[in-house]
C-alpha atoms as a PDB file:
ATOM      1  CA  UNK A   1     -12.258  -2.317 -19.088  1.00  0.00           C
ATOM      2  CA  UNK A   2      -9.099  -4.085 -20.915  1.00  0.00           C
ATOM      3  CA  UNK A   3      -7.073  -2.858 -17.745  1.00  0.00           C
ATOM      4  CA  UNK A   4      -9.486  -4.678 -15.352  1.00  0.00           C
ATOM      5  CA  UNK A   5      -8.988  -7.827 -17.359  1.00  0.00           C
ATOM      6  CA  UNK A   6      -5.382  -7.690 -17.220  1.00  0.00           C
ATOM      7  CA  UNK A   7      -5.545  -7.412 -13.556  1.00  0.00           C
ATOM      8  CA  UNK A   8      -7.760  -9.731 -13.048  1.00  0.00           C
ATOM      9  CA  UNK A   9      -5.694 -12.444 -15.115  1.00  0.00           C
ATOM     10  CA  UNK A  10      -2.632 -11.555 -13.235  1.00  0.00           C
ATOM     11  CA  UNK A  11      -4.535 -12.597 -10.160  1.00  0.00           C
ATOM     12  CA  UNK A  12      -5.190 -15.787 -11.538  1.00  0.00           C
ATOM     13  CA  UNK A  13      -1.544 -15.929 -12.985  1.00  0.00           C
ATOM     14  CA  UNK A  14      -0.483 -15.235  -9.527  1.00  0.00           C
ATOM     15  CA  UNK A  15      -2.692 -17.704  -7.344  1.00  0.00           C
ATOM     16  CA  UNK A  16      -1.947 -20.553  -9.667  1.00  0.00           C
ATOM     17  CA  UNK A  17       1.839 -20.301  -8.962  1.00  0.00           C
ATOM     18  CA  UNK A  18       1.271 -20.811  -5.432  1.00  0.00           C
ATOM     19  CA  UNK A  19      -0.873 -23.917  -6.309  1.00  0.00           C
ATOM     20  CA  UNK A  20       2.048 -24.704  -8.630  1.00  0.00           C
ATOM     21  CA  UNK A  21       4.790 -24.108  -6.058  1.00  0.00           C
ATOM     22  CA  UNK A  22       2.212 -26.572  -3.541  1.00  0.00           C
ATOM     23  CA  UNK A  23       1.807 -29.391  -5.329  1.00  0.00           C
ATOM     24  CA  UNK A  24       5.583 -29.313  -6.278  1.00  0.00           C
ATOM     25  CA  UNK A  25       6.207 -29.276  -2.509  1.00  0.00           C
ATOM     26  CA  UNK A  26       3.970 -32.219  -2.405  1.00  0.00           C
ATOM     27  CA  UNK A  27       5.793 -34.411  -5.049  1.00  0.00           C
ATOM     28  CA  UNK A  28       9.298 -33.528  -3.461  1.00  0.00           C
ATOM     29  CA  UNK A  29       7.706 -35.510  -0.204  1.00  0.00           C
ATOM     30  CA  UNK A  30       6.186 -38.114  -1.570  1.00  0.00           C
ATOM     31  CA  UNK A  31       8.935 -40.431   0.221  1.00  0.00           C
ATOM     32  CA  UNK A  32       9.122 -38.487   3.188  1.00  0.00           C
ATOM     33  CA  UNK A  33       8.118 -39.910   6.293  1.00  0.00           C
ATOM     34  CA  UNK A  34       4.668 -38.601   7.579  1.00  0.00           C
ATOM     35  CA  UNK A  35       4.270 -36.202   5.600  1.00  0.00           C
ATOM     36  CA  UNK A  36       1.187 -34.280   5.381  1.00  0.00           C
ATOM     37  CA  UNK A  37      -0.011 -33.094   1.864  1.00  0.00           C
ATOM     38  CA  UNK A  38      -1.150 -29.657   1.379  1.00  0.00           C
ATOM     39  CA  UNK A  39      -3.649 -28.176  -0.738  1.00  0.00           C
ATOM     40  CA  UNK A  40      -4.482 -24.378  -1.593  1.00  0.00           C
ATOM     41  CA  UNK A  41      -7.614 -23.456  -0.661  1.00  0.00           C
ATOM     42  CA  UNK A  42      -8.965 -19.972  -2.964  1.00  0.00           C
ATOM     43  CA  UNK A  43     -11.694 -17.371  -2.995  1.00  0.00           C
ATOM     44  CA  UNK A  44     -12.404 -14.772  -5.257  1.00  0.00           C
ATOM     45  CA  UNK A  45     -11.611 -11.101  -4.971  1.00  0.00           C
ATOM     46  CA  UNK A  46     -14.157  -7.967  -4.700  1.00  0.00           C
ATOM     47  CA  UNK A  47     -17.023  -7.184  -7.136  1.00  0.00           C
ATOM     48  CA  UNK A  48     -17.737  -4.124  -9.134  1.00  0.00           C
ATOM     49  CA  UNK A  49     -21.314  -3.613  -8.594  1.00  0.00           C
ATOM     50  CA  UNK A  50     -22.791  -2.045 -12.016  1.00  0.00           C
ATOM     51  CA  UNK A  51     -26.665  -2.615 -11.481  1.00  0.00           C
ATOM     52  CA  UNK A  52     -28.048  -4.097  -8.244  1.00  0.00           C
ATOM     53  CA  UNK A  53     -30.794  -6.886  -8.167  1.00  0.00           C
ATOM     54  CA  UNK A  54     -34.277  -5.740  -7.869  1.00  0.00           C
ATOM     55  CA  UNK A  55     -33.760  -2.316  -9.509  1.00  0.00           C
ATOM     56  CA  UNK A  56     -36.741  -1.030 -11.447  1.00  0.00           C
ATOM     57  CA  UNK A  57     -36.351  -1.052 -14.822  1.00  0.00           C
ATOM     58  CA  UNK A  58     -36.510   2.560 -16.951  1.00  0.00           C
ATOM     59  CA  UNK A  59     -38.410   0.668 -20.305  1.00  0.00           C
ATOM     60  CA  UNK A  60     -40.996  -1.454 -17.940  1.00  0.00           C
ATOM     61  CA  UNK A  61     -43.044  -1.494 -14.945  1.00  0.00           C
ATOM     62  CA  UNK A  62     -41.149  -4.565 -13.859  1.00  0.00           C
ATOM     63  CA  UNK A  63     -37.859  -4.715 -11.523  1.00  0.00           C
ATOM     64  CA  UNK A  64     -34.491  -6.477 -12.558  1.00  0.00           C
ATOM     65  CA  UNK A  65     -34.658 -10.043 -11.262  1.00  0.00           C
ATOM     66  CA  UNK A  66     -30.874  -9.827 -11.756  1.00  0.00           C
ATOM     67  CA  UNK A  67     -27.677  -7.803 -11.128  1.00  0.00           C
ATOM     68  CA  UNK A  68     -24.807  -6.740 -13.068  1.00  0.00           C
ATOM     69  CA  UNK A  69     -21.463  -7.935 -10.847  1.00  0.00           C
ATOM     70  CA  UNK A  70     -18.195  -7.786 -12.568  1.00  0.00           C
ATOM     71  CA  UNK A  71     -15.451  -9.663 -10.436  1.00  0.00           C
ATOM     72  CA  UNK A  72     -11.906  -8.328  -9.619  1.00  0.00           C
ATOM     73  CA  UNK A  73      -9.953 -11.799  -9.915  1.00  0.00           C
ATOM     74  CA  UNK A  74      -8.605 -14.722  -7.141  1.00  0.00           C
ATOM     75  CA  UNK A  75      -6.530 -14.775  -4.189  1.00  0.00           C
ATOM     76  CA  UNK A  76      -4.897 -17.742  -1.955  1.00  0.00           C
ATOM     77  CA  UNK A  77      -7.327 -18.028   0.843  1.00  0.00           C
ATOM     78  CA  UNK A  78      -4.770 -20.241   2.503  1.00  0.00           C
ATOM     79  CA  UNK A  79      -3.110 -24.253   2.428  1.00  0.00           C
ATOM     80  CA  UNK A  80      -4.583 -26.774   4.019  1.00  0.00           C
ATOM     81  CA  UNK A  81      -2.759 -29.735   5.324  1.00  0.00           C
ATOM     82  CA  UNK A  82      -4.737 -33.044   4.646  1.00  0.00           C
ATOM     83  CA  UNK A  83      -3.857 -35.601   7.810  1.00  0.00           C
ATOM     84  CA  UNK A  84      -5.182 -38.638   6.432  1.00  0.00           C
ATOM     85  CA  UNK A  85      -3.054 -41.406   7.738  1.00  0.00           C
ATOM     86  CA  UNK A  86      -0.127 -42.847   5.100  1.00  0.00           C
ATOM     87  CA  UNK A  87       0.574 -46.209   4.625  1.00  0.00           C
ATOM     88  CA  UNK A  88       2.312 -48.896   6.942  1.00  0.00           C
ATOM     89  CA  UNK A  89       5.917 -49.481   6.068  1.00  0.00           C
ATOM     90  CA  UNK A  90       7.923 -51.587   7.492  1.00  0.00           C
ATOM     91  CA  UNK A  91      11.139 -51.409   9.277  1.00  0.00           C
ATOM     92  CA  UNK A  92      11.436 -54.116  11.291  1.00  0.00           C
ATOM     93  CA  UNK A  93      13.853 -51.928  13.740  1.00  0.00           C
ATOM     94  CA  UNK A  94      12.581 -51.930  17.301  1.00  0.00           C
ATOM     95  CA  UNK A  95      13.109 -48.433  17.299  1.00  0.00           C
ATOM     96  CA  UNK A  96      10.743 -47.420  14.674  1.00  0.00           C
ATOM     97  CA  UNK A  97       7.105 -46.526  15.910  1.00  0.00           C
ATOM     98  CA  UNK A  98       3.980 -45.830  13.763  1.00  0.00           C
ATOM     99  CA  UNK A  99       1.033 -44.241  15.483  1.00  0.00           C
ATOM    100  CA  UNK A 100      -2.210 -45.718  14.139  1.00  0.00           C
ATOM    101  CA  UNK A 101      -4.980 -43.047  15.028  1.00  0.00           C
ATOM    102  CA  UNK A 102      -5.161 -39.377  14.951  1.00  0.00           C
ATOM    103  CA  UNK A 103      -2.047 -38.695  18.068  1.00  0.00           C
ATOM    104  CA  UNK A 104       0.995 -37.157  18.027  1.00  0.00           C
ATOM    105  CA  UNK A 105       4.621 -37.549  19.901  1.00  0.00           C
ATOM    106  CA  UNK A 106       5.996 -34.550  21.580  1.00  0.00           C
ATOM    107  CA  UNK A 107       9.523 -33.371  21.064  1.00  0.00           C
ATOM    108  CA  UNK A 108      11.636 -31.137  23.288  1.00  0.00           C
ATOM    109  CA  UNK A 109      12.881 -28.254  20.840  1.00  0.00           C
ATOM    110  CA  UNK A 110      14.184 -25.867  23.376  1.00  0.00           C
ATOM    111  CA  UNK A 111      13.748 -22.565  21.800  1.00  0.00           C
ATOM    112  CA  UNK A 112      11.276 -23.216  19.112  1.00  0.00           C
ATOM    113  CA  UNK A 113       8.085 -22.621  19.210  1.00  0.00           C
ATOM    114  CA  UNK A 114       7.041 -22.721  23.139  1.00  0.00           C
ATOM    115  CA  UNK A 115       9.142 -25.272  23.782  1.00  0.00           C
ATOM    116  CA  UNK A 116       7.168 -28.534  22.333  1.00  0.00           C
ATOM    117  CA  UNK A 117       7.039 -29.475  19.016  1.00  0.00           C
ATOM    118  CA  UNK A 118       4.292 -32.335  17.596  1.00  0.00           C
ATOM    119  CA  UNK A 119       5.783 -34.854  14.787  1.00  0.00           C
ATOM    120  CA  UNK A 120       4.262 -38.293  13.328  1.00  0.00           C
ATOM    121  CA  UNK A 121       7.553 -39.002  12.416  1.00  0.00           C
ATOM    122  CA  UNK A 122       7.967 -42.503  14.267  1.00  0.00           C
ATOM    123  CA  UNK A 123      11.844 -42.506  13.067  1.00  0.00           C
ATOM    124  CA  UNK A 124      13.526 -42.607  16.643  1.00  0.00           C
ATOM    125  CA  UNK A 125      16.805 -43.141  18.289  1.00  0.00           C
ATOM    126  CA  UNK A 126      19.038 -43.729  21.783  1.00  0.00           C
ATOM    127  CA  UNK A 127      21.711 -40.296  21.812  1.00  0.00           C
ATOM    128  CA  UNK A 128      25.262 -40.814  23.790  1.00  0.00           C
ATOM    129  CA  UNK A 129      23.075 -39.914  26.955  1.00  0.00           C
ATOM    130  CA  UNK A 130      20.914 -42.941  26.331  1.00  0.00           C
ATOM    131  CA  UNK A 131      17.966 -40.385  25.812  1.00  0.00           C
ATOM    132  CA  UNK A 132      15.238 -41.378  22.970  1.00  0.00           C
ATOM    133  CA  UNK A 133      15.717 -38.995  20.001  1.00  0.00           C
ATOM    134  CA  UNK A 134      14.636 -38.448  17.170  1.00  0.00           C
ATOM    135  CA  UNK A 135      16.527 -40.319  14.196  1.00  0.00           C
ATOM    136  CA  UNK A 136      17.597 -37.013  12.353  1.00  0.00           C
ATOM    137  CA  UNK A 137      20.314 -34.109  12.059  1.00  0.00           C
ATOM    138  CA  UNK A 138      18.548 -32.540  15.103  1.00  0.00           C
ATOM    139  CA  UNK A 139      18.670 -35.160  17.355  1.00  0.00           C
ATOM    140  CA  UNK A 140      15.795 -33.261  19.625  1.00  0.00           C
ATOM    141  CA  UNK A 141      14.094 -35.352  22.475  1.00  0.00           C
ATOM    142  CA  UNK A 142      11.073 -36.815  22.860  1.00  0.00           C
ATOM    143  CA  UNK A 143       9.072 -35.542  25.678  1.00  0.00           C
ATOM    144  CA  UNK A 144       8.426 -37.110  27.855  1.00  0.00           C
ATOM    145  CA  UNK A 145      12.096 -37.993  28.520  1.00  0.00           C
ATOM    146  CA  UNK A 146      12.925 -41.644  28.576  1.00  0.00           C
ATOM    147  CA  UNK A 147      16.518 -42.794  29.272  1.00  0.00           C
ATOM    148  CA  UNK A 148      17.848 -46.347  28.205  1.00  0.00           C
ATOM    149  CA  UNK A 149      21.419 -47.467  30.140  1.00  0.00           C
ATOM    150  CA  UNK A 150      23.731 -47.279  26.877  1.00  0.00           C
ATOM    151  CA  UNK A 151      24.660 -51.593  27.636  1.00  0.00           C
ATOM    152  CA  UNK A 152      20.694 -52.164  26.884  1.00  0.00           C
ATOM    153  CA  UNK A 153      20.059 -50.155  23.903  1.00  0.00           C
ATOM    154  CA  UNK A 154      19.743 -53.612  21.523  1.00  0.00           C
ATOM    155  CA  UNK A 155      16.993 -54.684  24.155  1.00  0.00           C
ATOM    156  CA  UNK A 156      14.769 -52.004  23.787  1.00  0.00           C
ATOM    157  CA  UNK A 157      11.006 -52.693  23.195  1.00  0.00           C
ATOM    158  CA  UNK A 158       8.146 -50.652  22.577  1.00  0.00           C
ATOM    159  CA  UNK A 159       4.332 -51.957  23.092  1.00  0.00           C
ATOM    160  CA  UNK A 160       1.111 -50.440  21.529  1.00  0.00           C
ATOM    161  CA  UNK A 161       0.354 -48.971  24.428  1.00  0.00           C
ATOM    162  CA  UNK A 162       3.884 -47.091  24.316  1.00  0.00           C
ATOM    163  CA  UNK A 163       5.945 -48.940  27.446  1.00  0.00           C
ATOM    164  CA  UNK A 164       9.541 -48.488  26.906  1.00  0.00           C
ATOM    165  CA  UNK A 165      11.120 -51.706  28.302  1.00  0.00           C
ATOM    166  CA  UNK A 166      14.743 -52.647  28.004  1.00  0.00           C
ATOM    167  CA  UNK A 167      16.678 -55.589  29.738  1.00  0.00           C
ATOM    168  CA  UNK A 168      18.258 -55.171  32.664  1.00  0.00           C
ATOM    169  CA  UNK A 169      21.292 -57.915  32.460  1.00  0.00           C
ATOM    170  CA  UNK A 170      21.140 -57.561  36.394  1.00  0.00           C
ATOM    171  CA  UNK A 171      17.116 -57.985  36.373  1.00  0.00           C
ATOM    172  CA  UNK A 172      14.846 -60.976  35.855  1.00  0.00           C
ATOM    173  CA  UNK A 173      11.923 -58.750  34.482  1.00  0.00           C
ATOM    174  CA  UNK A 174      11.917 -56.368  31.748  1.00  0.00           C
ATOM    175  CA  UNK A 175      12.793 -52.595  33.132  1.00  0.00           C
ATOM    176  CA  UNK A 176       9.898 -50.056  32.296  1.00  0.00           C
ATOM    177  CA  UNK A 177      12.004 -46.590  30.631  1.00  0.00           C
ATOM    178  CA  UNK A 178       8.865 -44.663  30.077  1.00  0.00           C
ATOM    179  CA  UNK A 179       5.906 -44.315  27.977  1.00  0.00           C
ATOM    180  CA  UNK A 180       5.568 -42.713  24.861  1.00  0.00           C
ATOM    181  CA  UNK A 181       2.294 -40.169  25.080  1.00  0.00           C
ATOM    182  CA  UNK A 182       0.728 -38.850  22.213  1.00  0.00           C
ATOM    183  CA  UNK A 183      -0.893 -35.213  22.306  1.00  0.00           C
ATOM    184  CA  UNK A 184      -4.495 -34.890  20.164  1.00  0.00           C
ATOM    185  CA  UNK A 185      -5.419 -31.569  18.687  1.00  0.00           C
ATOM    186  CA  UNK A 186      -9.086 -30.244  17.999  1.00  0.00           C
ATOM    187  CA  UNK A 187      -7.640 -28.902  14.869  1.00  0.00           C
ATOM    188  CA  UNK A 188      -5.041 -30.116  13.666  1.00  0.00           C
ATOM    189  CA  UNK A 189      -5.667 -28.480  10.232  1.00  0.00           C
ATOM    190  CA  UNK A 190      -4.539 -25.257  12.022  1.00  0.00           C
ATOM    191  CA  UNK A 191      -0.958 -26.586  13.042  1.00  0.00           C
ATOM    192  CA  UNK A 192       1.811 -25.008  11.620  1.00  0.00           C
ATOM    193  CA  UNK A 193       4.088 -26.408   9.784  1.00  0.00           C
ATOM    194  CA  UNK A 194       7.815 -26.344  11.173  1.00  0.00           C
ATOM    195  CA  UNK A 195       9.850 -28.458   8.674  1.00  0.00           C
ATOM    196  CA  UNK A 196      11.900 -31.061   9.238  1.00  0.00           C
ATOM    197  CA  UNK A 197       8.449 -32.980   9.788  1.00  0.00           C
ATOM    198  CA  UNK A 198       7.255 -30.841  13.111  1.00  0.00           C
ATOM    199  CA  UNK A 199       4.251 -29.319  13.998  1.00  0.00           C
ATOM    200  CA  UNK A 200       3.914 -26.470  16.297  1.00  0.00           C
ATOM    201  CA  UNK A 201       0.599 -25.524  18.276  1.00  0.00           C
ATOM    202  CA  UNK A 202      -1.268 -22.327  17.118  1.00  0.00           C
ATOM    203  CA  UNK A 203      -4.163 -20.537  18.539  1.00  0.00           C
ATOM    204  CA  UNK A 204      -5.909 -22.354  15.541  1.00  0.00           C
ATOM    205  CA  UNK A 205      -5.337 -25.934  16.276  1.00  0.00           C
ATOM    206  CA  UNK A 206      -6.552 -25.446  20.017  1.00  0.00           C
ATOM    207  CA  UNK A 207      -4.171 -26.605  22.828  1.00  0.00           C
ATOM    208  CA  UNK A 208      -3.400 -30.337  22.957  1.00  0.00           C
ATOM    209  CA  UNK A 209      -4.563 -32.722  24.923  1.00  0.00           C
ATOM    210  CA  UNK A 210      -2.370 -35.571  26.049  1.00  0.00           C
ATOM    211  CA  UNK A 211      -2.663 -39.130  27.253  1.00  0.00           C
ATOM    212  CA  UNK A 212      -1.466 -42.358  26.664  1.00  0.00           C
ATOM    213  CA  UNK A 213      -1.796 -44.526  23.606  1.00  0.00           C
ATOM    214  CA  UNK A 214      -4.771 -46.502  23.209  1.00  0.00           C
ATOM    215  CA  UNK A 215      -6.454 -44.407  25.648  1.00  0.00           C
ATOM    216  CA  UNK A 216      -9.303 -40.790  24.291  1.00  0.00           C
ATOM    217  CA  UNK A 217      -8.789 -41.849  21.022  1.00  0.00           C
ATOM    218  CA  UNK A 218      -5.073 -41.394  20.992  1.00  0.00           C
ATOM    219  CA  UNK A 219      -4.297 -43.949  18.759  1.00  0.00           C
ATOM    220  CA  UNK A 220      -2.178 -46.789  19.653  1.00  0.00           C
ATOM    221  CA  UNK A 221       1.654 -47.257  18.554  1.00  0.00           C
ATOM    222  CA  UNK A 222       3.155 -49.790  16.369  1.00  0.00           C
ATOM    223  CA  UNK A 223       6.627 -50.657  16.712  1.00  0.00           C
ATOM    224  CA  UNK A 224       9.055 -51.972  13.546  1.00  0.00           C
ATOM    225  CA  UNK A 225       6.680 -49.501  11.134  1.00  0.00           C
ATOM    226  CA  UNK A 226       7.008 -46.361  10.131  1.00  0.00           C
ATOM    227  CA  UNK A 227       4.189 -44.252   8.451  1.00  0.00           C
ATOM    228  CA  UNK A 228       4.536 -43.055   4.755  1.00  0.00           C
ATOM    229  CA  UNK A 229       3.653 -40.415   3.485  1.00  0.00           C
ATOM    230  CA  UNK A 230       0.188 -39.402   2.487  1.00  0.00           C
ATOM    231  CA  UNK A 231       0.839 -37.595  -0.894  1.00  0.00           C
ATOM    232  CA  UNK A 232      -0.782 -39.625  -3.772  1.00  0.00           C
ATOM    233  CA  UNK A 233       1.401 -38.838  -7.323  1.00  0.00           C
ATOM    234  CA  UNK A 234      -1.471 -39.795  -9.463  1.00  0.00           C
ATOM    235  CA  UNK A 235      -3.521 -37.126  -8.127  1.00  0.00           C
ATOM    236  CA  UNK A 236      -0.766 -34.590  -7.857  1.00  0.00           C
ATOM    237  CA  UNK A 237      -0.008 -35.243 -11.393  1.00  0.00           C
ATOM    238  CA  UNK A 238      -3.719 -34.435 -12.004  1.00  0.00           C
ATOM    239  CA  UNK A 239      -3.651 -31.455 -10.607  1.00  0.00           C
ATOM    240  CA  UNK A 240      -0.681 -30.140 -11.944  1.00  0.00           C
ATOM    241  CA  UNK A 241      -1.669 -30.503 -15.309  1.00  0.00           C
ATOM    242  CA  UNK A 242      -5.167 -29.005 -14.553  1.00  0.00           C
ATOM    243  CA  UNK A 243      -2.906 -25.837 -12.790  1.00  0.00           C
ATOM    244  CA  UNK A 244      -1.135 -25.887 -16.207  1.00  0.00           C
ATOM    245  CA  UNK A 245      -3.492 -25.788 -18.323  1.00  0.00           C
ATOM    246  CA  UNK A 246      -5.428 -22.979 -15.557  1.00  0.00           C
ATOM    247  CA  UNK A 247      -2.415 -21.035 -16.272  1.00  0.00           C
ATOM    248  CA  UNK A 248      -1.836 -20.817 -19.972  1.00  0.00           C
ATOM    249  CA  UNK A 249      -6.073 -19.865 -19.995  1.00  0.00           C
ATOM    250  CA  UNK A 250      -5.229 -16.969 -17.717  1.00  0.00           C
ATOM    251  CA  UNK A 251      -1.948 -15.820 -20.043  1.00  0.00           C
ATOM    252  CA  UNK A 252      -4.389 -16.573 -23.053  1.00  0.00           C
ATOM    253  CA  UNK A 253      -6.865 -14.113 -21.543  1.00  0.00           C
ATOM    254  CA  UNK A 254      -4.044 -11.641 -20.110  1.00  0.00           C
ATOM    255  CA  UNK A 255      -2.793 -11.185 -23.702  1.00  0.00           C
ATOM    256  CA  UNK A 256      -6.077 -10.499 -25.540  1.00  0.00           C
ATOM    257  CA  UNK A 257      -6.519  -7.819 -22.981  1.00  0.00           C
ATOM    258  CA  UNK A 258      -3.287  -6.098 -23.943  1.00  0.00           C
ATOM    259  CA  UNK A 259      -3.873  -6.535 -27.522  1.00  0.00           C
ATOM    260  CA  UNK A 260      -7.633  -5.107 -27.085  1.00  0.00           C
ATOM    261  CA  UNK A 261      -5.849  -2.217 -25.037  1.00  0.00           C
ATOM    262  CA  UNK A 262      -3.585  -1.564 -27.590  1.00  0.00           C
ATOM    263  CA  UNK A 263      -6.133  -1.606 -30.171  1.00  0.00           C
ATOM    264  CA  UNK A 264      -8.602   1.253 -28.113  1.00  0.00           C
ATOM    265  CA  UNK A 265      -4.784   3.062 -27.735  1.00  0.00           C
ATOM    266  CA  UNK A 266      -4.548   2.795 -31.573  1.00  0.00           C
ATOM    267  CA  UNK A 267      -7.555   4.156 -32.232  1.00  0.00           C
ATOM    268  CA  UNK A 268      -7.328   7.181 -29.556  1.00  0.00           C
ATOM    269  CA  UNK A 269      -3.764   8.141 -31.235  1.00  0.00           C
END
């Protein structure tokens, strides 16, 4: 059975690099915004059945209270993104939004996806257009649209209930852009991740449902803050020594299977 054994430790071998490869992914964002740690979920393989429970035994009038099961290794059952809110950090640019609660904000991606994309990424901007954006190399749109007139930009406001107000210089009152909604998933587990810190809705994480903040447990919004990420480095660093140390078990065991192989093959010769 050496060759079962070295299969089966390859298995191992092979689900612990994925672990490996997440919780790398995990320390490389530990200073991104909103990021969502990840952890890999496994679940072991099929089972060789060699004697079933209950099977009456050939020296006794008595049955086997136990079976004889001899497993065929692990496999990556999947990653699962942990949303537990990040920390607070603060900006202090009008600009930057944090939502505290379980929401998200819609962006516009044209092609991607269906069309919307879901971030927690609070890192926002006004584009040439005077359109709120978000702060990055894409520069896509939050939905839904809100337009600021370009000479107000430095007088934009945002309230925790997500009113876009801006000064009008030819206005007493404060000018009402929009409102920021956030969009709440049953699941939001079974988003998929789209990089550059969007989300896009599967048939998993159920279709969202969308309202204002501080309204169906949306959350509210906090402007000047921006949420951290979630990933904790102490526990990562746990891990990855535990996956290490996994690892060189499974090569340990991997390589007294060859040598036992080699030793039947020396004996057969």
């Amino acid at each position: 059975m050496s060759t079962l054994a070295l299969n089966t430790s390859a298995s191992g071998m092979s689900a612990l690099t994925t672990q490996l490869d997440v919780i790398a992914n995990n320390l490389a964002n530990a200073n991104t915004t909103a990021f969502k740690s990840s952890r890999t979920n496994f679940q072991d393989l099929y089972y060789i059945e060699k004697k079933q429970p209950g099977v009456e035994s050939q020296i006794a009038d008595a049955t086997s209270p136990i079976g004889l099961f001899v497993g065929l290794g692990v496999e990556v059952a999947g990653t699962q993104l942990d949303f537990e809110q990040g920390p607070a950090i603060s900006t202090s640019k009008a600009l930057d939004v944090m939502i505290e609660g379980d929401g998200f904000l819609q962006v516009d991606v044209g092609e991607l996806g269906d069309g919307v994309a879901y971030t927690r990424a609070g890192s926002l901007n006004i584009d040439a257009d005077g359109n709120l954006v978000l702060a990055n190399n894409t520069g896509y749109r939050i939905e839904p649209s809100i337009v600021v007139p370009p000479e107000s930009v430095s007088t934009v406001t945002i309230g925790t209930d997500g009113s876009v107000y801006y000064k009008d210089p030819n206005a007493v009152d404060l000018v009402l852009a929009g409102t920021l909604e956030l969009a709440i998933f049953q699941n939001s587990a079974g988003l998929e991740s789209a990089g550059q810190n969007l989300y896009l809705e599967t048939y998993a994480s159920g279709t969202p449902e969308v309202s204002d903040p501080g309204t169906d447990g949306a959350g509210t919004i906090l402007a000047g803050y921006l949420e951290g990420s979630n990933v904790n480095p102490v526990t990562e660093l746990v891990d990855l020594i535990r996956t290490q140390r996994t690892f060189e078990m499974n090569s340990q065991a991997l390589q007294a299977a060859d040598e036992t192989l080699r030793t039947v093959v020396n004996i057969a010769n």
